[in-house]
C-alpha atoms as a PDB file:
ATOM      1  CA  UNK A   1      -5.289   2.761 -16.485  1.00  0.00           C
ATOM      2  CA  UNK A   2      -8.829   1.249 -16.343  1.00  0.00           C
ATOM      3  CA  UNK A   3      -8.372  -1.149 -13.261  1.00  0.00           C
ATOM      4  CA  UNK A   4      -9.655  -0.182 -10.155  1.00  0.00           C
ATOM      5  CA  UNK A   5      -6.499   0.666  -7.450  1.00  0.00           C
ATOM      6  CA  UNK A   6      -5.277   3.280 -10.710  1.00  0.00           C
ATOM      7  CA  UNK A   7      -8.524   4.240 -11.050  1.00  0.00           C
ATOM      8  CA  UNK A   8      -8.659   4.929  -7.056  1.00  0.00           C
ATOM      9  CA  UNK A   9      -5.019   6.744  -7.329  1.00  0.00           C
ATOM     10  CA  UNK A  10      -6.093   9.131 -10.135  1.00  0.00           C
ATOM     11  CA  UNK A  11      -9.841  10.180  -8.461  1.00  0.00           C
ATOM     12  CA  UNK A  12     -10.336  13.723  -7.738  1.00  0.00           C
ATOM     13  CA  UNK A  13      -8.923  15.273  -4.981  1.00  0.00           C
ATOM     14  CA  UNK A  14     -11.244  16.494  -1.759  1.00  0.00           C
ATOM     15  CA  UNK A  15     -12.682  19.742  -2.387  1.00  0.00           C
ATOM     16  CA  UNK A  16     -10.534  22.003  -0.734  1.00  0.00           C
ATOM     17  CA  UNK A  17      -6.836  19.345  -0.613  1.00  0.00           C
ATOM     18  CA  UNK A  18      -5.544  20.358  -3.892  1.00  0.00           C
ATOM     19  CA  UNK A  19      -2.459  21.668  -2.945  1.00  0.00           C
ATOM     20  CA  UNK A  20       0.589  20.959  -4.262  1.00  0.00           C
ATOM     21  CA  UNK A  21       1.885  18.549  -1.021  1.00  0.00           C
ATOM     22  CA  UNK A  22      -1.352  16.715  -1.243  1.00  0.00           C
ATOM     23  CA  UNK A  23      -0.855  16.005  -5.072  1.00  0.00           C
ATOM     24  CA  UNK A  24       2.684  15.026  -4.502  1.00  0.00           C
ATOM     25  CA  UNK A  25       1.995  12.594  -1.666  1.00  0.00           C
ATOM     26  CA  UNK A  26      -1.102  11.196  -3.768  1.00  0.00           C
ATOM     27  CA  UNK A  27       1.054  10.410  -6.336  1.00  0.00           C
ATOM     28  CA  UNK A  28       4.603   9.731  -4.660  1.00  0.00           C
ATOM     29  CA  UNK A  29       2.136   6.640  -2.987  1.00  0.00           C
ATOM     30  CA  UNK A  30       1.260   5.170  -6.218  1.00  0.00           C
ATOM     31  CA  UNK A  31       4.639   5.203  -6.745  1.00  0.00           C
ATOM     32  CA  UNK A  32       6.498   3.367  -3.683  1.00  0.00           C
ATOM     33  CA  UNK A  33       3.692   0.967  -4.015  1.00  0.00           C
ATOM     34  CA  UNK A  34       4.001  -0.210  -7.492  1.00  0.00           C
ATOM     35  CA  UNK A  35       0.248   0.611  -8.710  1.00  0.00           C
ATOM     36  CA  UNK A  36       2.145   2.988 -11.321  1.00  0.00           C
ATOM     37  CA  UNK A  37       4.947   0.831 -12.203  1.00  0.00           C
ATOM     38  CA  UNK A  38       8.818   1.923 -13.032  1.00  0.00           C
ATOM     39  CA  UNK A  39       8.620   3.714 -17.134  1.00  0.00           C
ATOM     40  CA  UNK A  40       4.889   3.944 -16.780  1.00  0.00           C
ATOM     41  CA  UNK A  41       4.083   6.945 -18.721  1.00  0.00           C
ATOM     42  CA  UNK A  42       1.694   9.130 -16.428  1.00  0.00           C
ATOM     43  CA  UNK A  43      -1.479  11.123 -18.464  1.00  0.00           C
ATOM     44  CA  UNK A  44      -0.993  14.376 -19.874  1.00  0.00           C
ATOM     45  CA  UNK A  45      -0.635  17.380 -17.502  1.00  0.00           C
ATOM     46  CA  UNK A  46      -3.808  18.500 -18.836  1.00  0.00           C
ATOM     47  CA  UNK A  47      -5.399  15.019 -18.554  1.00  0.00           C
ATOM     48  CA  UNK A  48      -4.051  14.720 -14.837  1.00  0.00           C
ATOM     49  CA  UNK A  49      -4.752  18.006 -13.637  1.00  0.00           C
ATOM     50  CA  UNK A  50      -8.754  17.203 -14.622  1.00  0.00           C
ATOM     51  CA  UNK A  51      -8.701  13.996 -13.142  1.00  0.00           C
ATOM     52  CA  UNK A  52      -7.335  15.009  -9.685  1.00  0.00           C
ATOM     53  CA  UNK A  53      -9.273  18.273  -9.879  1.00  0.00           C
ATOM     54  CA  UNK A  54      -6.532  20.774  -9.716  1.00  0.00           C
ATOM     55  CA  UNK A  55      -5.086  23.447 -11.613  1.00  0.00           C
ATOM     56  CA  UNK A  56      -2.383  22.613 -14.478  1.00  0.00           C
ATOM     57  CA  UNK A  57      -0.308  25.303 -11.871  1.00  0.00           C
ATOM     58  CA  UNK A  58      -0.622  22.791  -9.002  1.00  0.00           C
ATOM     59  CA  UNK A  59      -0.120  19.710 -11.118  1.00  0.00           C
ATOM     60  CA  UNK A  60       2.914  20.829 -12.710  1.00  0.00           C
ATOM     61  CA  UNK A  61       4.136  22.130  -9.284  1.00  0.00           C
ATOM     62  CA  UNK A  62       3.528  18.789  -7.891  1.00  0.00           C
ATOM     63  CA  UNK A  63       5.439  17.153 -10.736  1.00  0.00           C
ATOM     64  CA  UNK A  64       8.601  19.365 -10.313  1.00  0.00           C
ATOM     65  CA  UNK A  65       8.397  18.197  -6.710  1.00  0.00           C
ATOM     66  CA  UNK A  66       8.437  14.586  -7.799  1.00  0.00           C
ATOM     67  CA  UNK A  67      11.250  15.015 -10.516  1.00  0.00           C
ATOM     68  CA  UNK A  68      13.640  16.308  -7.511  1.00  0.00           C
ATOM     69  CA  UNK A  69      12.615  13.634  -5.501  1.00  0.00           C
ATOM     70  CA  UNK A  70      13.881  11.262  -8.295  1.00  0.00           C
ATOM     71  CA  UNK A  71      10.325  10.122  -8.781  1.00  0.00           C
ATOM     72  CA  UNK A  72       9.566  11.201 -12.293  1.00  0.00           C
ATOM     73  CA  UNK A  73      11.296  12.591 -14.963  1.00  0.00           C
ATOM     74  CA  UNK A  74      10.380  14.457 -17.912  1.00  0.00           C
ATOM     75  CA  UNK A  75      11.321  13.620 -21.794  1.00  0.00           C
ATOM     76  CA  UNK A  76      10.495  15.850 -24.458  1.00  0.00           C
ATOM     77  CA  UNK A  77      10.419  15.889 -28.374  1.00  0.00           C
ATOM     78  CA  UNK A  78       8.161  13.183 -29.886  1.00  0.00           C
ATOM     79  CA  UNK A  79       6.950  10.294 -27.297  1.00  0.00           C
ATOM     80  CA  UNK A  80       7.650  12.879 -24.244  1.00  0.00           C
ATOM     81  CA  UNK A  81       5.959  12.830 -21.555  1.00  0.00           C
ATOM     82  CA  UNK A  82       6.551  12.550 -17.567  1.00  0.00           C
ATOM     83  CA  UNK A  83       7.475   8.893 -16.975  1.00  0.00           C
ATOM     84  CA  UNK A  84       7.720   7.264 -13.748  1.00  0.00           C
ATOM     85  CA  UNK A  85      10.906   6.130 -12.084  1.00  0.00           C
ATOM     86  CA  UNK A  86      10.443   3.486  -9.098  1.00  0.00           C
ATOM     87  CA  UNK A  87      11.811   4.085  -5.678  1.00  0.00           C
ATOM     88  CA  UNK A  88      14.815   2.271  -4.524  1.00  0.00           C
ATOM     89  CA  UNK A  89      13.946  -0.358  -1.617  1.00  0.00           C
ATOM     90  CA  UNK A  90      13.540   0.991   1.649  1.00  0.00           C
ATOM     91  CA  UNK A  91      16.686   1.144   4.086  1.00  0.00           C
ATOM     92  CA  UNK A  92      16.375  -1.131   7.296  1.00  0.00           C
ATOM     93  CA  UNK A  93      17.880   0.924   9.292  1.00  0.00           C
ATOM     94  CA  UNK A  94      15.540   3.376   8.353  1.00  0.00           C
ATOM     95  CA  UNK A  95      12.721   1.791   9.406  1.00  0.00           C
ATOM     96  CA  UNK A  96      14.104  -0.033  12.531  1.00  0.00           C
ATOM     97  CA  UNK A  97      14.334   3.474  13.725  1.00  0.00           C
ATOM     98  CA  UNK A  98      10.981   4.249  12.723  1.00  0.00           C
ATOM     99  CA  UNK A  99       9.429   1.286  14.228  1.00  0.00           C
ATOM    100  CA  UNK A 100      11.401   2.066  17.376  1.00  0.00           C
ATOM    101  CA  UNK A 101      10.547   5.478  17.898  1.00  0.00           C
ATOM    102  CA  UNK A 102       6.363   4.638  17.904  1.00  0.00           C
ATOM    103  CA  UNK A 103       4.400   3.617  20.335  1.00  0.00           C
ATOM    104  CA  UNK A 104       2.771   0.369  21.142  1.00  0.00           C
ATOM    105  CA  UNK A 105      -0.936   2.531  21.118  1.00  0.00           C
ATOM    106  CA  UNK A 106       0.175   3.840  17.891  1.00  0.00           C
ATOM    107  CA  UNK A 107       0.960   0.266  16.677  1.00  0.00           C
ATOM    108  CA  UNK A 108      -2.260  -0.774  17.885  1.00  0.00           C
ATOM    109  CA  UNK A 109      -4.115   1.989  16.349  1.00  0.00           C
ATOM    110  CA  UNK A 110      -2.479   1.402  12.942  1.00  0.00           C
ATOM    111  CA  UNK A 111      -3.595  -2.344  13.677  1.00  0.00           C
ATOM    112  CA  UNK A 112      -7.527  -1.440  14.714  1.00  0.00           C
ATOM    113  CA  UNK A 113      -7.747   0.688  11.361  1.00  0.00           C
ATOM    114  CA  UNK A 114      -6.195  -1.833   9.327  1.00  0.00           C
ATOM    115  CA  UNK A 115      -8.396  -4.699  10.386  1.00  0.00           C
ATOM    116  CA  UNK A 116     -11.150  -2.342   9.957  1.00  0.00           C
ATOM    117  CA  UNK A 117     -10.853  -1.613   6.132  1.00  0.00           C
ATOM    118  CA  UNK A 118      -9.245  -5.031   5.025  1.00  0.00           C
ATOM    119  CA  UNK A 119     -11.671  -6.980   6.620  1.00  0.00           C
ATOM    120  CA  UNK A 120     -14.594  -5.359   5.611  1.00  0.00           C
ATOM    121  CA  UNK A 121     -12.894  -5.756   1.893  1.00  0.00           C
ATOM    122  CA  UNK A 122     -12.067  -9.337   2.444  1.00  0.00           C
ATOM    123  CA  UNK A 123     -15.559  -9.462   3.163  1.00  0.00           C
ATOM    124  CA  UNK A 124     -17.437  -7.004   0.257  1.00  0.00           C
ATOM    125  CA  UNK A 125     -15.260  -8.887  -2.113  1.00  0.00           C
ATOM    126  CA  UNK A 126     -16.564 -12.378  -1.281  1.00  0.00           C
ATOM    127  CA  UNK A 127     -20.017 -10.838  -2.181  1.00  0.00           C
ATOM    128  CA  UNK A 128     -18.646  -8.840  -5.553  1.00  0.00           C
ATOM    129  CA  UNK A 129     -15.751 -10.070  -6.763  1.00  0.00           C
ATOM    130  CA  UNK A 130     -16.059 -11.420 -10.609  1.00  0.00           C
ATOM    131  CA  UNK A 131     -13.498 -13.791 -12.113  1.00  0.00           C
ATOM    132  CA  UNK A 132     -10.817 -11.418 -13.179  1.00  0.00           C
ATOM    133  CA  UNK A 133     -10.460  -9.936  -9.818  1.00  0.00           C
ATOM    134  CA  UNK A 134     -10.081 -13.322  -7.959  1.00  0.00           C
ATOM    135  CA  UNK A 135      -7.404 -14.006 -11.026  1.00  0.00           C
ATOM    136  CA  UNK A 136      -5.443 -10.608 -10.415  1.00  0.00           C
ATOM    137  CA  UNK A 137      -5.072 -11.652  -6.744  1.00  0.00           C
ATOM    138  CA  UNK A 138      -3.798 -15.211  -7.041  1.00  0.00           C
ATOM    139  CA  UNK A 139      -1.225 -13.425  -9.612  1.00  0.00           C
ATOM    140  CA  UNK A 140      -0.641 -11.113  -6.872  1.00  0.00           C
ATOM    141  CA  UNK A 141       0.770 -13.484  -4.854  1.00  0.00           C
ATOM    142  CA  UNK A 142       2.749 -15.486  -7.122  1.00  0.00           C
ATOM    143  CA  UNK A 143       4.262 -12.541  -7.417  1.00  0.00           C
ATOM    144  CA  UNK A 144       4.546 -12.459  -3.591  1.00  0.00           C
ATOM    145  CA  UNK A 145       5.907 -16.053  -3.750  1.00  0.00           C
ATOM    146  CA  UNK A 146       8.544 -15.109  -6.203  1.00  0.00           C
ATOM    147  CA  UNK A 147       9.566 -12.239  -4.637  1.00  0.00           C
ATOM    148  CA  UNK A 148      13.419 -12.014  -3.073  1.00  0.00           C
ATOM    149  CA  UNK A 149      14.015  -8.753  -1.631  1.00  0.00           C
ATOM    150  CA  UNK A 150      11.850  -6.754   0.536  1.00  0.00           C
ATOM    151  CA  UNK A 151      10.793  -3.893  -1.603  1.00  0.00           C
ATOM    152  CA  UNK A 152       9.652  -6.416  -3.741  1.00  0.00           C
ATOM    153  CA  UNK A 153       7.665  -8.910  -0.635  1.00  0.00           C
ATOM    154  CA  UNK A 154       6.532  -5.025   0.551  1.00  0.00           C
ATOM    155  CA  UNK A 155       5.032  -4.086  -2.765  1.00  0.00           C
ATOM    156  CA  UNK A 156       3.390  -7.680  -3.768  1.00  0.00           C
ATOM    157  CA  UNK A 157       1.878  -7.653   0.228  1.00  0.00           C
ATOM    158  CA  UNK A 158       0.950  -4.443  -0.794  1.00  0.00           C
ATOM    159  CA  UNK A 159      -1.236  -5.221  -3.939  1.00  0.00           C
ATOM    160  CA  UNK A 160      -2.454  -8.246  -2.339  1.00  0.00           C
ATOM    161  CA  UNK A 161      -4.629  -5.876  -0.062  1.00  0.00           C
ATOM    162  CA  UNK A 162      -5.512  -2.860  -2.742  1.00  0.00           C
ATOM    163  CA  UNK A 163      -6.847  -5.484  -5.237  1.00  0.00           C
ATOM    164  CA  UNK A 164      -8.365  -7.064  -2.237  1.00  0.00           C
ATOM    165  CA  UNK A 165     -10.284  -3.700  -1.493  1.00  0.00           C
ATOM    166  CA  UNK A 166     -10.309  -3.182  -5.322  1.00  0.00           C
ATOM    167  CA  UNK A 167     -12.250  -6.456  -5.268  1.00  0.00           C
ATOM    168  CA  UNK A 168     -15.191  -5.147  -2.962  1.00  0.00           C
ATOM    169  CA  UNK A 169     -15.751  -2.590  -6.172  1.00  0.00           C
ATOM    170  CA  UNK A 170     -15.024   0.131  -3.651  1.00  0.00           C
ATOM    171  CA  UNK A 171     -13.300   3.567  -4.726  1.00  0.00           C
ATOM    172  CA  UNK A 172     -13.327   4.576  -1.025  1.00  0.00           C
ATOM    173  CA  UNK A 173     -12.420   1.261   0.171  1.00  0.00           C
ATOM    174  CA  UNK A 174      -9.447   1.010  -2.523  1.00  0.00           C
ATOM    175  CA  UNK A 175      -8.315   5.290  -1.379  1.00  0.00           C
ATOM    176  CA  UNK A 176      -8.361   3.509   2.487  1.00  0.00           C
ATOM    177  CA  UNK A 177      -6.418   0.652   1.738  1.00  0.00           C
ATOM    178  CA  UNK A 178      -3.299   2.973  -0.630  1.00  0.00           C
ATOM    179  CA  UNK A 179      -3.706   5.239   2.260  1.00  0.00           C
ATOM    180  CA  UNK A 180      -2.732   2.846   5.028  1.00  0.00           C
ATOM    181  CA  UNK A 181      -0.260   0.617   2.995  1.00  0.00           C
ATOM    182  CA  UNK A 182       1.519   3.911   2.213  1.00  0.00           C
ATOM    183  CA  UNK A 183       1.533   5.000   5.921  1.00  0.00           C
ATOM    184  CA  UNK A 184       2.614   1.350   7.462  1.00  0.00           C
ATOM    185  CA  UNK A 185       3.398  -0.855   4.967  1.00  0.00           C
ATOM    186  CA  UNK A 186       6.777  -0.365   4.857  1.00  0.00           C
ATOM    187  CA  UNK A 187       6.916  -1.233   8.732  1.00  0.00           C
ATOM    188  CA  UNK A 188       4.443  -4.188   8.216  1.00  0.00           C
ATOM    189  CA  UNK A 189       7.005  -5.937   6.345  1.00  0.00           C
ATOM    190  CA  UNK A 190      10.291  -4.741   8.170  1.00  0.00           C
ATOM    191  CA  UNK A 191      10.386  -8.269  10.556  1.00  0.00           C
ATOM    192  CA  UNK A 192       9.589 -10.315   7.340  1.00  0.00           C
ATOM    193  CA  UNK A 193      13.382 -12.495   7.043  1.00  0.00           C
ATOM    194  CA  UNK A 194      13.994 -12.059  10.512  1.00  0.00           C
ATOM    195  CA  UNK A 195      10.643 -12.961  12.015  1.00  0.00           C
ATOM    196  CA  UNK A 196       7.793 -14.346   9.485  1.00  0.00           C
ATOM    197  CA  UNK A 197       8.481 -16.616   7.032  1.00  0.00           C
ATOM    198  CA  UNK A 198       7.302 -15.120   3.686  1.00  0.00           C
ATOM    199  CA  UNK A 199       5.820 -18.953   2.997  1.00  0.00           C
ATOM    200  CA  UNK A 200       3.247 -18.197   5.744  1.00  0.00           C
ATOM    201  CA  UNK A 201       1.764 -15.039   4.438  1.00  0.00           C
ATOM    202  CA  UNK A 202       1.570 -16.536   1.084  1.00  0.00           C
ATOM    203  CA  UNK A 203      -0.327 -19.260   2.515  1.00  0.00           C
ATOM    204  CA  UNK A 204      -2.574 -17.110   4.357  1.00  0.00           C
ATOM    205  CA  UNK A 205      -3.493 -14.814   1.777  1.00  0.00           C
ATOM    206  CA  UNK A 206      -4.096 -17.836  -0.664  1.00  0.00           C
ATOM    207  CA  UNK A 207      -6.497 -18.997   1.946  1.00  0.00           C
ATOM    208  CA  UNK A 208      -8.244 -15.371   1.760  1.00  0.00           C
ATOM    209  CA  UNK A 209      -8.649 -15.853  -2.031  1.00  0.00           C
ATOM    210  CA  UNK A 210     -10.128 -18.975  -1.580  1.00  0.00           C
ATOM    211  CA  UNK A 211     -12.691 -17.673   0.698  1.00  0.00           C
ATOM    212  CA  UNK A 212     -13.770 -15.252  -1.711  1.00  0.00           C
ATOM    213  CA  UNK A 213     -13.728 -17.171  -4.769  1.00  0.00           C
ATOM    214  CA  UNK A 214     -16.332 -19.654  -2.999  1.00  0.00           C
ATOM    215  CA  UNK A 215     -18.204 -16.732  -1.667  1.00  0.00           C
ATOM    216  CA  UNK A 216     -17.805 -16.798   1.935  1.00  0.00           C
ATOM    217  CA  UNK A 217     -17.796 -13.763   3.025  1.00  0.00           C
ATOM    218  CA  UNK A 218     -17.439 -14.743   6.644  1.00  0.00           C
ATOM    219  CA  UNK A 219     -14.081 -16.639   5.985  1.00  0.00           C
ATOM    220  CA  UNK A 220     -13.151 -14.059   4.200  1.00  0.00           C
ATOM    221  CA  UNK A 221     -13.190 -11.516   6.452  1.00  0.00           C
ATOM    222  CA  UNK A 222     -12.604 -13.356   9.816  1.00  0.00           C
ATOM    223  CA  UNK A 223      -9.008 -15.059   7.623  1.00  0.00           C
ATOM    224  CA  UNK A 224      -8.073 -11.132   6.815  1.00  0.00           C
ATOM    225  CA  UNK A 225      -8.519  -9.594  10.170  1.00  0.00           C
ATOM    226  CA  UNK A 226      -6.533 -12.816  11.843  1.00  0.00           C
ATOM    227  CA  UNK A 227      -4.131 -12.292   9.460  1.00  0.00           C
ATOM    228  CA  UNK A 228      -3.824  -8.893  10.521  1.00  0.00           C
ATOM    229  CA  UNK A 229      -4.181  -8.631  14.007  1.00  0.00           C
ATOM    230  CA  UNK A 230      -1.026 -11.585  13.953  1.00  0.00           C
ATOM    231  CA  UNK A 231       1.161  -9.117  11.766  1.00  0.00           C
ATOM    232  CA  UNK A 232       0.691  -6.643  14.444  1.00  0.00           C
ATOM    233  CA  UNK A 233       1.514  -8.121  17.320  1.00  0.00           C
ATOM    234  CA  UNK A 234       4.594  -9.453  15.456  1.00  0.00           C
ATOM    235  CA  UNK A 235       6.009  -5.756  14.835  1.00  0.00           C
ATOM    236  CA  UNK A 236       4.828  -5.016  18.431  1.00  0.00           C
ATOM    237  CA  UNK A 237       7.190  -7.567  20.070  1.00  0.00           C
ATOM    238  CA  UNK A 238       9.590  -6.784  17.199  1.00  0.00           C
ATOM    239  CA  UNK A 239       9.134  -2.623  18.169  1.00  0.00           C
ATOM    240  CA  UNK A 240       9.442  -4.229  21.757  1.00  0.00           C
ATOM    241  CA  UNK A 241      13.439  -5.831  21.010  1.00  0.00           C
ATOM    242  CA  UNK A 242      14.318  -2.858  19.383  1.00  0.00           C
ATOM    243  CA  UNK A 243      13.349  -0.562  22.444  1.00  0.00           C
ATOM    244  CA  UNK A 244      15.499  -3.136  24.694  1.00  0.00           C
ATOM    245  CA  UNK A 245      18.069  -3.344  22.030  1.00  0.00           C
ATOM    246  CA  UNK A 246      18.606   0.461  22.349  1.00  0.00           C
ATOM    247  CA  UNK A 247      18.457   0.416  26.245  1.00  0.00           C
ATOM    248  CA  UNK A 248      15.943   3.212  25.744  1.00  0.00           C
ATOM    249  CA  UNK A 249      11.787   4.483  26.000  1.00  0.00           C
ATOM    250  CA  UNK A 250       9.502   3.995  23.253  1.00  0.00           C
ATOM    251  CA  UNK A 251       7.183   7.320  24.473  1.00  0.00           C
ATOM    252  CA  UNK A 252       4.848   5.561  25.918  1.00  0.00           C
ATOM    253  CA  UNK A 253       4.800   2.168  25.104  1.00  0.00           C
ATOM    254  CA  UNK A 254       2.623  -0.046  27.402  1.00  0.00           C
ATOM    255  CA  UNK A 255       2.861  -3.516  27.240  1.00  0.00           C
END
């Protein structure tokens, strides 16, 4: 639990945002994303509850949350603990209809802030990144590579970008990045097998790590925001044919 994204997902909460939804969606993030991974065996209560600066009261509520969801579950006797239990993959259909129903100035928005934070990552980690984090990435995206479903492409694409803010040796930067990947990624990688060719995003990101092994920042961050901004307008047209598919309005879509 020493590396940097964990480190980022188990950092005290705002003054003032420890309630018990807050705690659950802090941790129900980690989760979907992979950065506490399927039988990981989360701190004590006591341990947890200090770390995220809340009371045991709200942790444990939190945690009962989690356990309905399917999330967690709790062992007792020796070796107990609360262990975690990864999410199924996402439905489609599920997020076909969530793409559909946004906005092309939402999509855009989602796009800005995205290019925003990665790219001034990309470029922060050309300047800091040591030798372990430039490894981490390139296994990052082997993992990518290897990857045959799209909960799997979604949580590897994921990664890529937390260990790319993790990289920068950012805490905030890292919180930014979980916070957007858990907001959009799923819908970032929706069009992936009917649109983008996985190949291609392993290829650009591999280009990214380049860039910051050799320490250009520039490439770095000008690679990352491309890489971005050509994702977006990919789910925008995508958003588009699934607004003409349904014969219906997007809420203000403006093309």
């Amino acid at each position: 639990m020493t590396q940097l994204p964990v480190s980022a997902v188990f950092a005290p909460l705002d003054d003032g945002s420890g309630r018990v939804e807050v705690v659950v969606r802090r941790l129900a993030e980690a989760i979907a994303l992979g950065l506490v991974a399927d039988g990981d065996q989360l701190p004590s209560e006591l341990e947890l509850a200090g770390a995220l600066n809340v009371s045991t009261v709200t942790l444990r509520a939190a945690l009962a949350a989690l356990r309905e969801r399917g999330l967690v579950e709790t062992r007792r006797g020796r070796g107990g603990g609360t262990f975690v239990r990864g999410p199924a993959d996402p439905s489609a259909a599920r997020l076909r209809q969530r793409l559909r129903e946004l906005s092309s100035s939402e999509l855009r928005e989602i796009g800005d802030y995205r290019a925003a934070i990665a790219g001034t990552a990309a470029r922060l980690a050309a300047l800091r990144a040591s030798g372990e984090n430039v490894q981490r990435l390139r296994q990052v995206v082997a993992k990518l590579e290897k990857a045959t479903t799209m909960g799997e492409r979604r949580r590897a694409d994921g990664r890529f970008h937390i260990e790319l803010a993790a990289a920068a040796q950012s805490v905030r930067l890292t919180r930014a990045e979980i916070d957007i990947q858990a907001e959009a990624g799923e819908l970032l990688w929706l069009p992936y097998g009917e649109a983008v060719d996985p190949a291609e995003v392993v290829h650009s990101h591999t280009a990214v790590i380049d860039a910051v092994a050799a320490r250009d920042a520039e490439s770095a961050r000008r690679l990352t925001e491309a890489h971005i901004d050509k994702g977006v307008q990919r789910l925008m047209e995508f958003h588009w044919r699934l607004v003409a598919t349904a014969g219906g309005d997007d809420g203000g879509s403006t093309r």
